[in-house]
Protein backbone atom coordinates (compact mmCIF):
# COMPACT_ATOMS: atom_id res chain seq x y z
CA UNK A 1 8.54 28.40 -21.66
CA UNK A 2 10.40 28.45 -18.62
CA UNK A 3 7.80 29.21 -15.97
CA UNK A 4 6.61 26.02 -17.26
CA UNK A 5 9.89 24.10 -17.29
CA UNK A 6 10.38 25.11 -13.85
CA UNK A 7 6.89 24.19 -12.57
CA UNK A 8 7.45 20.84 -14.81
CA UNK A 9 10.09 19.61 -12.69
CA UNK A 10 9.14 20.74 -9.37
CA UNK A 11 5.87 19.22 -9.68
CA UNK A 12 8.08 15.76 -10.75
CA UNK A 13 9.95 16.14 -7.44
CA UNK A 14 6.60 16.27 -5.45
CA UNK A 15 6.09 13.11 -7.24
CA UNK A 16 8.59 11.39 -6.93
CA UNK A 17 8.75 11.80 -3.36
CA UNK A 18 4.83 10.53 -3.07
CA UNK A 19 5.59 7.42 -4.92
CA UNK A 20 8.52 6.57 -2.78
CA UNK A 21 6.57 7.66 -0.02
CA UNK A 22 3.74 4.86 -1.06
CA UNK A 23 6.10 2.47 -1.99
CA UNK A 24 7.63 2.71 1.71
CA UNK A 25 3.99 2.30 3.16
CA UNK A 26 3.28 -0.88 0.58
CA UNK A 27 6.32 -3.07 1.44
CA UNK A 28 5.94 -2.37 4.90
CA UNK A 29 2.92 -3.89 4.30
CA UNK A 30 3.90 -6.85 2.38
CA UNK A 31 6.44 -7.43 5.04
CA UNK A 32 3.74 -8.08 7.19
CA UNK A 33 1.62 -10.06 5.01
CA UNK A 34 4.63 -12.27 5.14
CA UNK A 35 5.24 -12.50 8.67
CA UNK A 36 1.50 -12.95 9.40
CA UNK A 37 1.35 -15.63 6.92
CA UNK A 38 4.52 -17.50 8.50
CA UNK A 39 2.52 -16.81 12.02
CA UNK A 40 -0.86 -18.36 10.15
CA UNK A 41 1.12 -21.82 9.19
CA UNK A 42 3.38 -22.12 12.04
CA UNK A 43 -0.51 -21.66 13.56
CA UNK A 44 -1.90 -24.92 11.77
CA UNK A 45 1.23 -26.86 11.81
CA UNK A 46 0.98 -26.81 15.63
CA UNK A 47 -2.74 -27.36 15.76
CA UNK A 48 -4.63 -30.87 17.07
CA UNK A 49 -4.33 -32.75 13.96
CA UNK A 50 -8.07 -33.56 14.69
CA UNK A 51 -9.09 -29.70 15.28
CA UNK A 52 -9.31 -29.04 11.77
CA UNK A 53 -11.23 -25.97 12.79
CA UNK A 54 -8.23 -24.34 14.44
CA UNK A 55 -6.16 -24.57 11.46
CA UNK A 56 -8.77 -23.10 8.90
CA UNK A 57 -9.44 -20.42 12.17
CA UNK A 58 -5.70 -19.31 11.31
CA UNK A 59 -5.99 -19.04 7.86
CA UNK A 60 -9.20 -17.24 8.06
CA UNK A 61 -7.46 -14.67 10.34
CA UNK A 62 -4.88 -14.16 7.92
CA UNK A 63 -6.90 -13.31 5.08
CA UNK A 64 -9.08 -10.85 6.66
CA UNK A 65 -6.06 -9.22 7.61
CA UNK A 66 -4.90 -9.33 3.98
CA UNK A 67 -8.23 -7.69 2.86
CA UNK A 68 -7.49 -4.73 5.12
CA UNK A 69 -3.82 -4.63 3.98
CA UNK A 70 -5.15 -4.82 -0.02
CA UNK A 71 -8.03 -2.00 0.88
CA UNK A 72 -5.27 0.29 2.80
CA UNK A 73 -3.25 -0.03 -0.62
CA UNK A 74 -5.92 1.06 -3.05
CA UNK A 75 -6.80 3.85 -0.31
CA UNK A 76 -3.12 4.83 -0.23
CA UNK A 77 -2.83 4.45 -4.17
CA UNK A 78 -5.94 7.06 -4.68
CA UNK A 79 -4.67 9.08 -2.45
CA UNK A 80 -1.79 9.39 -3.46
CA UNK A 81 -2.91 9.83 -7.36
CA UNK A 82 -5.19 13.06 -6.34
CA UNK A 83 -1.93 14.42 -4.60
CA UNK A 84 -0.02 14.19 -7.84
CA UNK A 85 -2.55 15.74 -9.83
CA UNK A 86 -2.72 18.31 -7.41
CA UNK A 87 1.18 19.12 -7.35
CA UNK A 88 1.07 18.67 -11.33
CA UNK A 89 -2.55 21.52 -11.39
CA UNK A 90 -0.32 23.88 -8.95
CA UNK A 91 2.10 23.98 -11.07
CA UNK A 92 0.38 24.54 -13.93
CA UNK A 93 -1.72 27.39 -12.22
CA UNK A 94 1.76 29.05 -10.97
CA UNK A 95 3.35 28.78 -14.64
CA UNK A 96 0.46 30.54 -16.36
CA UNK A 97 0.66 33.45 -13.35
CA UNK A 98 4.61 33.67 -13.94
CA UNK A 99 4.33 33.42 -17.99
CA UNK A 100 1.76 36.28 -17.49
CA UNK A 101 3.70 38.72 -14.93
CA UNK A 102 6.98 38.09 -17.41
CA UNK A 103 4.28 39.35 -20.55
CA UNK A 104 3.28 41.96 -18.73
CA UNK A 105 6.74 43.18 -17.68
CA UNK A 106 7.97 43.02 -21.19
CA UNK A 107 4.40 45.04 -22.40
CA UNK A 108 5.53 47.49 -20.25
CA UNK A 109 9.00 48.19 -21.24
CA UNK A 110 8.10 48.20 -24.42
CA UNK A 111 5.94 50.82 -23.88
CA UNK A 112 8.14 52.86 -21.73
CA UNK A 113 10.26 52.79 -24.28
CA UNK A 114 8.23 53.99 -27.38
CA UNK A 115 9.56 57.41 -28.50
CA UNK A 116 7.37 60.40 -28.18
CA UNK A 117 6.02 62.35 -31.19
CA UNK A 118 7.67 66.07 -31.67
């Protein structure tokens, strides 16, 4: 049980460390949503009150860069999932290879110890 124990817990520090690595990446993102936004109405407020095309022109511009922000997180977010299942599969892999080097260890001093007939 402890190859997998230890292999357990690794694999949640790997993960742990790609979430908050996401997480970084997604409010930096936000942040900017918000400061583009802010840019977008400070856009339309200063506008020709009779350009009504200008104004919409800014808020158009804002939400295609949204799309591209929302697409980068879902991009990010599978990426990041097949990482994890890849830390949690390595570990997995290297916990069955240490559980079977330990068997084999104790097979063999078991057997080097068996007495020999007289």
């Amino acid at each position: 049980m402890a190859p997998q124990m230890k292999q357990f817990w690794k694999a949640q520090e790997k993960i742990l460390a790609e979430a908050e690595a996401f997480a970084h990446h997604w409010f930096a993102r936000r942040h900017a949503a918000t400061k583009s936004a802010l840019k977008a109405c400070e856009a339309a407020a200063e506008a020709n009150p009779t350009d009504a095309v200008a104004a919409l022109q800014a808020f158009r511009d804002w939400q295609a860069q949204s799309a591209e922000r929302m697409s980068e997180d879902v991009r990010e977010w599978i990426d990041m999932l097949g990482r994890c299942a890849g830390h949690v599969m390595t570990g997995e892999v290297t916990a069955g290879a240490e559980t079977l080097e330990e068997l084999q260890r104790e097979g063999a001093e078991l057997h080097s110890h068996h007495a020999t007939p007289v």
